[in-house]
ModelCIF file with pLDDT and N, C-alpha, C, O atoms, coordinates in Angstrom:
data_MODEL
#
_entry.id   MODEL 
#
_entity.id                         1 
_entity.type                       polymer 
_entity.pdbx_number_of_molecules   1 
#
_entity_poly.entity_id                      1 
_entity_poly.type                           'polypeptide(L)' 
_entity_poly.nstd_linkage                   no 
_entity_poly.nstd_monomer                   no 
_entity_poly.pdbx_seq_one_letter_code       
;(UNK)(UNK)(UNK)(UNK)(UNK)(UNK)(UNK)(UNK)(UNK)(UNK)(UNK)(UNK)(UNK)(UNK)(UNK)(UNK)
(UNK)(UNK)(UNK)(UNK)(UNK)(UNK)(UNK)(UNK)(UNK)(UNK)(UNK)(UNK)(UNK)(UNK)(UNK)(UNK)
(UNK)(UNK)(UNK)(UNK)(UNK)(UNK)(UNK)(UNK)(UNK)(UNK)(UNK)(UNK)(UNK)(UNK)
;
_entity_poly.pdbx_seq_one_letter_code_can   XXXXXXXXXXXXXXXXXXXXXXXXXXXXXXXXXXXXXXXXXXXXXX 
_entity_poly.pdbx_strand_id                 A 
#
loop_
_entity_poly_seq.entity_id 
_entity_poly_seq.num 
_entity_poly_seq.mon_id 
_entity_poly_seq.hetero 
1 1  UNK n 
1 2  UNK n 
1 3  UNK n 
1 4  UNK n 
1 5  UNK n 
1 6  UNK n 
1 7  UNK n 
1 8  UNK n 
1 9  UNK n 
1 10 UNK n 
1 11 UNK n 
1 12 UNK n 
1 13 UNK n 
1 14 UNK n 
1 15 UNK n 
1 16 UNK n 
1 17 UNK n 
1 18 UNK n 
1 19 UNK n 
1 20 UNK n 
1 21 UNK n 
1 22 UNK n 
1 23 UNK n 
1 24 UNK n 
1 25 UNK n 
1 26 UNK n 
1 27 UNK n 
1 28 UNK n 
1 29 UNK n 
1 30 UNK n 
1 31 UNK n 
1 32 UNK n 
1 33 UNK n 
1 34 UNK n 
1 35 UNK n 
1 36 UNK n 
1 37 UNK n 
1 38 UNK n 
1 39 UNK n 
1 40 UNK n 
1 41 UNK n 
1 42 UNK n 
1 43 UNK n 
1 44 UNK n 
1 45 UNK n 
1 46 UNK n 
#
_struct_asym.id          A 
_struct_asym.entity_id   1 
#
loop_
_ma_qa_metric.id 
_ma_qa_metric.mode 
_ma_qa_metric.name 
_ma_qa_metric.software_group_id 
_ma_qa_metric.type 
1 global pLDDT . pLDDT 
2 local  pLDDT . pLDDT 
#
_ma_qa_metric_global.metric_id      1 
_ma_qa_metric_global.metric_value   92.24 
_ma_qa_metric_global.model_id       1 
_ma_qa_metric_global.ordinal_id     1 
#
loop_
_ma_qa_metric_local.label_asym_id 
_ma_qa_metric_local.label_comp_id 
_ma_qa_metric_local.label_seq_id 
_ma_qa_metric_local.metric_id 
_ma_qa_metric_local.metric_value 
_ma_qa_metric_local.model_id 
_ma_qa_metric_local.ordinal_id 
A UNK 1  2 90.00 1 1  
A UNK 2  2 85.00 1 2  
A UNK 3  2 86.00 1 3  
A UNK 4  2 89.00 1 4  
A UNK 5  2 90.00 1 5  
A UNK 6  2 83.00 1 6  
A UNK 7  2 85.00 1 7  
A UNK 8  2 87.00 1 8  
A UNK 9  2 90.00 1 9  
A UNK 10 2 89.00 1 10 
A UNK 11 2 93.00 1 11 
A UNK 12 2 94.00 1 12 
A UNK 13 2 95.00 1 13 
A UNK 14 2 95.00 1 14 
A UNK 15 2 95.00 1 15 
A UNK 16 2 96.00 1 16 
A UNK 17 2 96.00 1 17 
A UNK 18 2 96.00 1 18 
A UNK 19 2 96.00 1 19 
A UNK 20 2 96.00 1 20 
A UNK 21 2 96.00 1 21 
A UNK 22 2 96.00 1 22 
A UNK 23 2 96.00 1 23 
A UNK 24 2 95.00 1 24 
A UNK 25 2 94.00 1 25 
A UNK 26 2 93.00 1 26 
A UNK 27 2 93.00 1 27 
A UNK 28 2 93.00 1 28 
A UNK 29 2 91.00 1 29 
A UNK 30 2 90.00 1 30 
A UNK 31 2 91.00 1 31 
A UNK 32 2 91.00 1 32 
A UNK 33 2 92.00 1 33 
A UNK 34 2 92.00 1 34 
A UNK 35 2 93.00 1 35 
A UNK 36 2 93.00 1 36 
A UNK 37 2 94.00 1 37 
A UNK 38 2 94.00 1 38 
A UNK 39 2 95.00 1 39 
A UNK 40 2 94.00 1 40 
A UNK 41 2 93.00 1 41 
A UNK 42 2 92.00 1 42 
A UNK 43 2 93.00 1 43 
A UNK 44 2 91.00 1 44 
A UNK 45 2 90.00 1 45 
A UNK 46 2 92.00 1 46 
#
loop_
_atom_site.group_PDB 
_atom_site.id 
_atom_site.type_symbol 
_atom_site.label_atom_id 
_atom_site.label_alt_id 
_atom_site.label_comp_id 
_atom_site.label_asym_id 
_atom_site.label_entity_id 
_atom_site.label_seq_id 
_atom_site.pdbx_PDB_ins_code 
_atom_site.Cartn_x 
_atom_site.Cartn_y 
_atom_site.Cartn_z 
_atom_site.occupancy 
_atom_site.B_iso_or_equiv 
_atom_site.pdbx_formal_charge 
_atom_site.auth_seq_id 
_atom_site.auth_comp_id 
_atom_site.auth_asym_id 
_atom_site.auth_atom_id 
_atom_site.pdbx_PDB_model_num 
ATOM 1   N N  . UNK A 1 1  ? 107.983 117.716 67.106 1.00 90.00 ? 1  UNK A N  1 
ATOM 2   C CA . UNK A 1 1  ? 109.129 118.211 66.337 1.00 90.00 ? 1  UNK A CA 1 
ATOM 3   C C  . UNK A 1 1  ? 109.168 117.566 64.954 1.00 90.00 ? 1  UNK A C  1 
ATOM 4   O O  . UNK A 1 1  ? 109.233 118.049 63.823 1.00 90.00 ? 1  UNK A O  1 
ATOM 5   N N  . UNK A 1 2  ? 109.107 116.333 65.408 1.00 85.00 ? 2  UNK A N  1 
ATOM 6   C CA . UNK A 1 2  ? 109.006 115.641 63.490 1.00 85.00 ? 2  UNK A CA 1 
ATOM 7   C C  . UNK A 1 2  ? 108.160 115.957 63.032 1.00 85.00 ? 2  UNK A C  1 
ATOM 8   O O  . UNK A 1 2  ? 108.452 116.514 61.974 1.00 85.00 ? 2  UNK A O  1 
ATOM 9   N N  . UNK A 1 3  ? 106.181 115.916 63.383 1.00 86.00 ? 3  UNK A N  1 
ATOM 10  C CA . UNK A 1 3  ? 105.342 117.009 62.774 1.00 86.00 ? 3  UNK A CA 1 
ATOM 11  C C  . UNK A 1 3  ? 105.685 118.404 62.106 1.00 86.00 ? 3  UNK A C  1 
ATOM 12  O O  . UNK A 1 3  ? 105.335 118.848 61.012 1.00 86.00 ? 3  UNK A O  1 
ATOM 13  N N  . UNK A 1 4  ? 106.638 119.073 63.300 1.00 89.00 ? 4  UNK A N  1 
ATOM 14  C CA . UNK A 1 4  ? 107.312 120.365 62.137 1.00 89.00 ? 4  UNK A CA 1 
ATOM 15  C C  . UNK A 1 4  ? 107.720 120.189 60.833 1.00 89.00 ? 4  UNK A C  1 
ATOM 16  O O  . UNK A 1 4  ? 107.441 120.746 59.771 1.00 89.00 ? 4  UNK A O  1 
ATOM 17  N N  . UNK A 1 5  ? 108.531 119.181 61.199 1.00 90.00 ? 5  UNK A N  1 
ATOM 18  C CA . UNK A 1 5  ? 109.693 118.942 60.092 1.00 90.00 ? 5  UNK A CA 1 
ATOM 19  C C  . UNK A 1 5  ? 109.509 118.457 59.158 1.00 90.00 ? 5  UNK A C  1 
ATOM 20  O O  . UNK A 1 5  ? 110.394 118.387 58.305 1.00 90.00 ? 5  UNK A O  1 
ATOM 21  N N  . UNK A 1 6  ? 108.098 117.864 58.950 1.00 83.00 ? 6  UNK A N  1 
ATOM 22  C CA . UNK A 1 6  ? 107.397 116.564 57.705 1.00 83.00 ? 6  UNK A CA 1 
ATOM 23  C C  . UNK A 1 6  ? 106.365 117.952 57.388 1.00 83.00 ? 6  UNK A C  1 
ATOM 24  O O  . UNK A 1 6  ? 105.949 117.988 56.230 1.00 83.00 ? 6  UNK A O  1 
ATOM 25  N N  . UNK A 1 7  ? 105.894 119.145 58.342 1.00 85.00 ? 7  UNK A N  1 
ATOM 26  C CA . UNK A 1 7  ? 104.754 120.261 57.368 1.00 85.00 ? 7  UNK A CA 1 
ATOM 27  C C  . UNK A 1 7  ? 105.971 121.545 56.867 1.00 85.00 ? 7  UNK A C  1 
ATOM 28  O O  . UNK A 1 7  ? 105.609 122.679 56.553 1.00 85.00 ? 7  UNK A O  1 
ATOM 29  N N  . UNK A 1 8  ? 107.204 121.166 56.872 1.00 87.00 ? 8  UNK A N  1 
ATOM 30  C CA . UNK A 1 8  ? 107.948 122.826 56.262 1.00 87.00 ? 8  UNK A CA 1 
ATOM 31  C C  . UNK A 1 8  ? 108.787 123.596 57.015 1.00 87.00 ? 8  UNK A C  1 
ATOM 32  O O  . UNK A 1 8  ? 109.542 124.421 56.503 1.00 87.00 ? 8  UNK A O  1 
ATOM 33  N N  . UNK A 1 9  ? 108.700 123.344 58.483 1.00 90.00 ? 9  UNK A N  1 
ATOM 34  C CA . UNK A 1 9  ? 109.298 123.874 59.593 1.00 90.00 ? 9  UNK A CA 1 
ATOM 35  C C  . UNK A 1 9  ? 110.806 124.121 59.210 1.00 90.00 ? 9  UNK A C  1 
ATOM 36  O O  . UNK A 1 9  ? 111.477 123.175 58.798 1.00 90.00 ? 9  UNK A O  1 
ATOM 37  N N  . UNK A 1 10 ? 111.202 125.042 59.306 1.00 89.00 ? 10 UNK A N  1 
ATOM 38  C CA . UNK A 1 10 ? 112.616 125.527 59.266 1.00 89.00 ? 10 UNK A CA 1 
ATOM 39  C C  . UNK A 1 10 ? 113.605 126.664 60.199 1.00 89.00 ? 10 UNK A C  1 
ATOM 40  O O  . UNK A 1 10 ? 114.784 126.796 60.526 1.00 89.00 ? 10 UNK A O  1 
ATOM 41  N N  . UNK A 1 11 ? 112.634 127.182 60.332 1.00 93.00 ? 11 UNK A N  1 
ATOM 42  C CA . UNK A 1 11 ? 113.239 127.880 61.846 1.00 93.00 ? 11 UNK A CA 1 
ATOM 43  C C  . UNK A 1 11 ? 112.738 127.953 62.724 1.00 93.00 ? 11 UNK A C  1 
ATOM 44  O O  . UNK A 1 11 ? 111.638 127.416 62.856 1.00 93.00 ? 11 UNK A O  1 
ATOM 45  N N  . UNK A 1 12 ? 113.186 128.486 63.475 1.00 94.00 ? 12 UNK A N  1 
ATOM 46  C CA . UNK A 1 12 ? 111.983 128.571 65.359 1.00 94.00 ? 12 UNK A CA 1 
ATOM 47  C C  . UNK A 1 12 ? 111.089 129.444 65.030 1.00 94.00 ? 12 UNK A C  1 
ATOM 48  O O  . UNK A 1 12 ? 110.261 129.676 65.910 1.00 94.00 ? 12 UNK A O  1 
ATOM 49  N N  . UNK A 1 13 ? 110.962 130.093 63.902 1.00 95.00 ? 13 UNK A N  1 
ATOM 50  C CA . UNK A 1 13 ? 109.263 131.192 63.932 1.00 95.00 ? 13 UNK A CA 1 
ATOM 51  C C  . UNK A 1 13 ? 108.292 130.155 64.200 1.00 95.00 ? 13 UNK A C  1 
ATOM 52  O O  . UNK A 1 13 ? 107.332 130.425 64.923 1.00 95.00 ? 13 UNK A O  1 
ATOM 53  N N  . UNK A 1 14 ? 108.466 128.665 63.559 1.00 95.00 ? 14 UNK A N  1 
ATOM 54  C CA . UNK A 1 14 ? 107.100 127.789 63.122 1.00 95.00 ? 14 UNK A CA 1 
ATOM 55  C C  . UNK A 1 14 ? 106.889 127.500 64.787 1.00 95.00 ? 14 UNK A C  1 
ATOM 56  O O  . UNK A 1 14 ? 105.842 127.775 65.373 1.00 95.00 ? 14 UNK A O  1 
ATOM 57  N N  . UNK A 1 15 ? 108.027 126.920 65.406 1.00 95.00 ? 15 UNK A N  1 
ATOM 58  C CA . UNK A 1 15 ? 108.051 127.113 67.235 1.00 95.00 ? 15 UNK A CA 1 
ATOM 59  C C  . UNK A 1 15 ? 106.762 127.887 67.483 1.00 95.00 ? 15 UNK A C  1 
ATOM 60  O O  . UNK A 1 15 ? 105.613 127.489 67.673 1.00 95.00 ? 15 UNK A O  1 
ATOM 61  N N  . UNK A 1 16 ? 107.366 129.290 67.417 1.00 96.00 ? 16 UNK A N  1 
ATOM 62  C CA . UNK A 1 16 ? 107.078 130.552 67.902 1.00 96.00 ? 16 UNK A CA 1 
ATOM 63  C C  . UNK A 1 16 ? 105.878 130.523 67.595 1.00 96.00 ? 16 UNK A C  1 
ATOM 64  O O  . UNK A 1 16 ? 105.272 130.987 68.561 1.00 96.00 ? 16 UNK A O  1 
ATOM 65  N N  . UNK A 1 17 ? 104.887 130.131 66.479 1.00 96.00 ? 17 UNK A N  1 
ATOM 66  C CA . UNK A 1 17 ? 103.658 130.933 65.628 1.00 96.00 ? 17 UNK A CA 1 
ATOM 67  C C  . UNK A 1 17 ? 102.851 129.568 66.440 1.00 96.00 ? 17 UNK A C  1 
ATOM 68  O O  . UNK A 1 17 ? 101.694 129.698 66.840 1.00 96.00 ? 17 UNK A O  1 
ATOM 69  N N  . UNK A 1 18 ? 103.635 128.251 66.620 1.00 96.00 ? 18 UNK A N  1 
ATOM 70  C CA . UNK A 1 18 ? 102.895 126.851 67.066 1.00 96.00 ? 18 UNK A CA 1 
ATOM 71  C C  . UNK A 1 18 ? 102.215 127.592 68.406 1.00 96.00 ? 18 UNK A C  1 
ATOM 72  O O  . UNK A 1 18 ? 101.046 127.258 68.596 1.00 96.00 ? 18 UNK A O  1 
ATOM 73  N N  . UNK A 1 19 ? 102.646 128.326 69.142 1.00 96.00 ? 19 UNK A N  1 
ATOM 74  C CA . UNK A 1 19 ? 102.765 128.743 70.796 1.00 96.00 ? 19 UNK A CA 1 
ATOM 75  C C  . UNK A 1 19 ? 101.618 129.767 70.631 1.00 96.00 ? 19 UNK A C  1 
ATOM 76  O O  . UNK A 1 19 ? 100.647 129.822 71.386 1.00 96.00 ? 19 UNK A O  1 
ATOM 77  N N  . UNK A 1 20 ? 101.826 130.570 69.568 1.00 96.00 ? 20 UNK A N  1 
ATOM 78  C CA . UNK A 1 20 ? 100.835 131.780 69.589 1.00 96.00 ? 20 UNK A CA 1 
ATOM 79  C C  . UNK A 1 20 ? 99.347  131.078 68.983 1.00 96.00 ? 20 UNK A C  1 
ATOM 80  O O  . UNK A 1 20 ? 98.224  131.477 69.293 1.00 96.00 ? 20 UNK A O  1 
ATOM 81  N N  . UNK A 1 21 ? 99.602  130.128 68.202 1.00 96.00 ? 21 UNK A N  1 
ATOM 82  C CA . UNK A 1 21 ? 98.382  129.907 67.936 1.00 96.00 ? 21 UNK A CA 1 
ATOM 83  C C  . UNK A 1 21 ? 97.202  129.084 68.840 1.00 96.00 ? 21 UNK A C  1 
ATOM 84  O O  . UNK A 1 21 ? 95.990  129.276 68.934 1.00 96.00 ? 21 UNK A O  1 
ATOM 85  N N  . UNK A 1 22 ? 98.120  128.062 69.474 1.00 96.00 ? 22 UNK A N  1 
ATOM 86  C CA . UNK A 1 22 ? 97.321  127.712 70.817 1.00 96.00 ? 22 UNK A CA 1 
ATOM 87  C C  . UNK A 1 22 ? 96.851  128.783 71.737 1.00 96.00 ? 22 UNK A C  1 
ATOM 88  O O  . UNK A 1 22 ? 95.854  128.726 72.457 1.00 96.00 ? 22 UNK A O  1 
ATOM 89  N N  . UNK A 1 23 ? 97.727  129.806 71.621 1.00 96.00 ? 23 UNK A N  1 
ATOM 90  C CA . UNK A 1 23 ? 96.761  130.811 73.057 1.00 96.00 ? 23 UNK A CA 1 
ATOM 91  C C  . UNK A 1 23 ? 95.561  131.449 71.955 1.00 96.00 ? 23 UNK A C  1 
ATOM 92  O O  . UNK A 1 23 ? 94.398  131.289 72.323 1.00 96.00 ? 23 UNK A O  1 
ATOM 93  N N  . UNK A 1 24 ? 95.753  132.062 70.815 1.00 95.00 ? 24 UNK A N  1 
ATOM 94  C CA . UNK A 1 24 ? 95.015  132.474 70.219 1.00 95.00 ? 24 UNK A CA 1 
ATOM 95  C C  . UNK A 1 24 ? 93.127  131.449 70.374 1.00 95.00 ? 24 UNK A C  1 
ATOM 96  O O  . UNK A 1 24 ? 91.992  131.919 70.455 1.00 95.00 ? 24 UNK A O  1 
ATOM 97  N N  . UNK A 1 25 ? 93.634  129.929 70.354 1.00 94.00 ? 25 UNK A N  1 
ATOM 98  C CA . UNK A 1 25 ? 92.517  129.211 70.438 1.00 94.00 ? 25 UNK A CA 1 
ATOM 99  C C  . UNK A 1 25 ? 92.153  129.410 71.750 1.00 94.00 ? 25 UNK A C  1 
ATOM 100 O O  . UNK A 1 25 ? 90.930  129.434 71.882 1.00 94.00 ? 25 UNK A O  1 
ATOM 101 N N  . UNK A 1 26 ? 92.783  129.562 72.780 1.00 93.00 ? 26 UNK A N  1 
ATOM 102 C CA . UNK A 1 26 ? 92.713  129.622 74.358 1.00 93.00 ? 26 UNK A CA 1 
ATOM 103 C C  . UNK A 1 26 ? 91.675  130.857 74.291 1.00 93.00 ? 26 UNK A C  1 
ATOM 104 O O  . UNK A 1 26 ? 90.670  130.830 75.001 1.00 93.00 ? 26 UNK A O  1 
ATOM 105 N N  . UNK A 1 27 ? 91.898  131.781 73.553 1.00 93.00 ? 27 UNK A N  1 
ATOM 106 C CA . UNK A 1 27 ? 91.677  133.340 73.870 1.00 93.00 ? 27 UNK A CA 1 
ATOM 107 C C  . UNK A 1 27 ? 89.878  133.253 73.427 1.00 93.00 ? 27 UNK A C  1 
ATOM 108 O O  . UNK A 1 27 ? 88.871  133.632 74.025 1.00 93.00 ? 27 UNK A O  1 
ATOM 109 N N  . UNK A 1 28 ? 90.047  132.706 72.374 1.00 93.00 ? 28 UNK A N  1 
ATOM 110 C CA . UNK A 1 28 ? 88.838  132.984 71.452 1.00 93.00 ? 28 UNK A CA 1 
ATOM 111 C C  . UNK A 1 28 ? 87.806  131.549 71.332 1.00 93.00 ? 28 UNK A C  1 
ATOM 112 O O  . UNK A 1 28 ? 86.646  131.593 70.922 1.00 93.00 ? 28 UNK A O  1 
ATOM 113 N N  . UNK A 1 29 ? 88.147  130.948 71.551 1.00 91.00 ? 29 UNK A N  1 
ATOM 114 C CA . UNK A 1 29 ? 87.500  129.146 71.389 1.00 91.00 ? 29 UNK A CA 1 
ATOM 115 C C  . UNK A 1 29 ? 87.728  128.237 72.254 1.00 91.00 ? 29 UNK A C  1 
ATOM 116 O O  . UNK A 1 29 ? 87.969  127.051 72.026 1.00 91.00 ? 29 UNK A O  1 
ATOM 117 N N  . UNK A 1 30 ? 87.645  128.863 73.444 1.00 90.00 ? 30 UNK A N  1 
ATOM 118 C CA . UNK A 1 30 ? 88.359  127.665 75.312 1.00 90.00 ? 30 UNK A CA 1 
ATOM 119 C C  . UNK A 1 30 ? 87.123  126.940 75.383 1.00 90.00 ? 30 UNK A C  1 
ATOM 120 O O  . UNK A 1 30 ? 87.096  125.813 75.879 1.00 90.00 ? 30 UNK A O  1 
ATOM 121 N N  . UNK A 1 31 ? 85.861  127.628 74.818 1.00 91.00 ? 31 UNK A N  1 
ATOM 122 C CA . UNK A 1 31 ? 84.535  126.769 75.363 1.00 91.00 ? 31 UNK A CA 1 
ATOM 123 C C  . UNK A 1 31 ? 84.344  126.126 74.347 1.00 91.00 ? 31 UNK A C  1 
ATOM 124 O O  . UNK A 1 31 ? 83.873  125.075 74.780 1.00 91.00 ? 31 UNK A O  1 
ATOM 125 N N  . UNK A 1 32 ? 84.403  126.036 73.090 1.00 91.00 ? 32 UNK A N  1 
ATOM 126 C CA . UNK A 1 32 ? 84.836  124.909 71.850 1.00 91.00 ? 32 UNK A CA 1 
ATOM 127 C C  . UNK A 1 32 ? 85.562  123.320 72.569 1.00 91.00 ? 32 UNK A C  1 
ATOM 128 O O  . UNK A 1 32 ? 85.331  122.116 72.676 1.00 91.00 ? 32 UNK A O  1 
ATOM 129 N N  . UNK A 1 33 ? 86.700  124.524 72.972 1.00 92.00 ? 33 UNK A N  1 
ATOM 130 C CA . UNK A 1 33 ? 87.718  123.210 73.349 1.00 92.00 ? 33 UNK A CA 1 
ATOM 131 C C  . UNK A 1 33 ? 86.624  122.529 74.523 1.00 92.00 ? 33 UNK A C  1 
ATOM 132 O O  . UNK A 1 33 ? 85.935  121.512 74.450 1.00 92.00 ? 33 UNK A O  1 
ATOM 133 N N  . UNK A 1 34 ? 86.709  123.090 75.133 1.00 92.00 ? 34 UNK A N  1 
ATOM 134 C CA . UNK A 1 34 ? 85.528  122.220 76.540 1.00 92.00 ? 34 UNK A CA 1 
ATOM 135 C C  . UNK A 1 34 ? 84.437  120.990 75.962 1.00 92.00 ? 34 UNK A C  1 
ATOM 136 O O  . UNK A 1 34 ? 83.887  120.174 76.701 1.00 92.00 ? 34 UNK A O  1 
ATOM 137 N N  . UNK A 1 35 ? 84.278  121.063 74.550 1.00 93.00 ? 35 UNK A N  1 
ATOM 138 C CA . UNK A 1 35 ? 82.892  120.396 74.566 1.00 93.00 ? 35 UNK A CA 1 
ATOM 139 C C  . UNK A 1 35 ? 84.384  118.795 73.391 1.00 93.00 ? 35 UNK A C  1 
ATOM 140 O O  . UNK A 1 35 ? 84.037  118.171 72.388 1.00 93.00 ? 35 UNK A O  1 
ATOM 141 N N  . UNK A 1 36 ? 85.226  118.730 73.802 1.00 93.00 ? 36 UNK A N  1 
ATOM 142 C CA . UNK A 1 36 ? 85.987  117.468 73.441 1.00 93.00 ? 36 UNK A CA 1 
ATOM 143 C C  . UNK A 1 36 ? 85.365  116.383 74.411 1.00 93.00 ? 36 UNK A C  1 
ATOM 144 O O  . UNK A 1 36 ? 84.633  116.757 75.327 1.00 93.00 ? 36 UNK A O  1 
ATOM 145 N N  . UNK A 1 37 ? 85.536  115.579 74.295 1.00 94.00 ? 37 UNK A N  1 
ATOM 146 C CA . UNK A 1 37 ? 84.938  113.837 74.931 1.00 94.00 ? 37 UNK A CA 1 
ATOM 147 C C  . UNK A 1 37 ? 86.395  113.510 75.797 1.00 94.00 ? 37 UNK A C  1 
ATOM 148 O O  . UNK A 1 37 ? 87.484  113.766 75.283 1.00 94.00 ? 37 UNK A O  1 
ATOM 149 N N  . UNK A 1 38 ? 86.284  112.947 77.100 1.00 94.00 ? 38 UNK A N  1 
ATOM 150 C CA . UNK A 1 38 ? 87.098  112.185 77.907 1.00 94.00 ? 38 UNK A CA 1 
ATOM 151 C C  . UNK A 1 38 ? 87.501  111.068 77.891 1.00 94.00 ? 38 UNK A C  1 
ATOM 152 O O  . UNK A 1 38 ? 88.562  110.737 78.418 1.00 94.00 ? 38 UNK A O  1 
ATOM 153 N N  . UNK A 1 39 ? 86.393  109.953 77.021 1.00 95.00 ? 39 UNK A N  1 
ATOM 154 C CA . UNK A 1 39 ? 87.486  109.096 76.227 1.00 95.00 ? 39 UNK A CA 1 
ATOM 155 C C  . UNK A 1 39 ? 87.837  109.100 74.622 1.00 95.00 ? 39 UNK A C  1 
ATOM 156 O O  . UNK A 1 39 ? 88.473  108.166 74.134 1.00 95.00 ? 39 UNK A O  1 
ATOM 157 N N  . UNK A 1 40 ? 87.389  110.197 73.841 1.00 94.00 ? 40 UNK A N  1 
ATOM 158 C CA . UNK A 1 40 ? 88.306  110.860 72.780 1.00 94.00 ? 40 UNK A CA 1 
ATOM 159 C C  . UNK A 1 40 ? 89.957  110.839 73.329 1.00 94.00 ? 40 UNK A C  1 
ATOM 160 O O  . UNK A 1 40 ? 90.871  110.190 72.822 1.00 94.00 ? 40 UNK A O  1 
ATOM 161 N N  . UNK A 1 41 ? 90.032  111.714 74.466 1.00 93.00 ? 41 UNK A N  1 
ATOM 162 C CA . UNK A 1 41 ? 91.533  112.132 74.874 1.00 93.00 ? 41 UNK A CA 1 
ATOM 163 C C  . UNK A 1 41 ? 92.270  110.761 74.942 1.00 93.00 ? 41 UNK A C  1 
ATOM 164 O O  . UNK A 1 41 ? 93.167  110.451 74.159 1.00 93.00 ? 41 UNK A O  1 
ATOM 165 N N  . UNK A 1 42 ? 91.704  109.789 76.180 1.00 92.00 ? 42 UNK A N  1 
ATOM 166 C CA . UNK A 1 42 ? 92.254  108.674 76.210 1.00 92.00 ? 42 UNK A CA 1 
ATOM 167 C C  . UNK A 1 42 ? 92.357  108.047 75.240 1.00 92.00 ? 42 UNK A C  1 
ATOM 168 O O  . UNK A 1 42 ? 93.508  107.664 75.030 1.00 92.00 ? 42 UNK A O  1 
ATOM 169 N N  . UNK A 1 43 ? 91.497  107.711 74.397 1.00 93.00 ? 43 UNK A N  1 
ATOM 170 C CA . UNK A 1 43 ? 91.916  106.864 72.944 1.00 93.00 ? 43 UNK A CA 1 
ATOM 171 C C  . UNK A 1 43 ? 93.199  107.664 72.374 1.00 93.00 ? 43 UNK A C  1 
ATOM 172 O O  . UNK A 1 43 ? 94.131  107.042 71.866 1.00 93.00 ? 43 UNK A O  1 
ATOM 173 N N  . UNK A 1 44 ? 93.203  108.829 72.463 1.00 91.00 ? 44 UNK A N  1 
ATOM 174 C CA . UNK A 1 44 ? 94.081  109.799 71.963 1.00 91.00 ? 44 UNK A CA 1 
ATOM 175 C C  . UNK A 1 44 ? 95.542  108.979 72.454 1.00 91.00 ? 44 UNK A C  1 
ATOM 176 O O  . UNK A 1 44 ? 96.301  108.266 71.797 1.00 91.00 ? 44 UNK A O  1 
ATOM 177 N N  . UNK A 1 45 ? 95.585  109.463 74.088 1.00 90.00 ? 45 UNK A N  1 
ATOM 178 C CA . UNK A 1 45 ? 96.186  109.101 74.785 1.00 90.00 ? 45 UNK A CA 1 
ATOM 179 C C  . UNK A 1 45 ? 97.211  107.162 75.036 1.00 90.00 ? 45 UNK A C  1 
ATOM 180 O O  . UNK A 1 45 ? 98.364  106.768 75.212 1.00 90.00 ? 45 UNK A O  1 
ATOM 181 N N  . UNK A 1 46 ? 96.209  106.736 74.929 1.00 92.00 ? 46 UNK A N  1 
ATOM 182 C CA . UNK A 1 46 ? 96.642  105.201 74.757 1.00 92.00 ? 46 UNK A CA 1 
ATOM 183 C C  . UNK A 1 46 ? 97.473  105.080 73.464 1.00 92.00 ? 46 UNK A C  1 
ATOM 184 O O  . UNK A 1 46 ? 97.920  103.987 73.118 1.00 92.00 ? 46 UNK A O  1 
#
C-alpha cells in the first residue's frame, strides 16, 4: 500500500490494474517466473 502511495496511486484502479497485471504475467510468463532461485525468495523473505 505505501509502494502505491510513494509511485502515484490514487484510487483503487492502481488496486485493480496491480491484480490484472500479475495474472497477465501468470497468463503469458508463469515459466519465466519458474526459473526465480529458492534462496533469492528467502533472502527476499528474511
Amino acid at each position: 500500500t505505501a509502494t502505491n502511495i510513494r509511485a502515484g496511486g490514487k484510487t483503487p484502479v492502481a488496486g485493480l490494474i496491480h491484480a490484472l497485471t500479475i495474472m497477465i504475467v501468470m497468463l503469458l510468463a508463469s515459466k519465466l517466473v519458474g526459473y526465480m532461485a529458492m534462496p533469492a525468495l528467502a533472502g527476499l523473505l528474511i
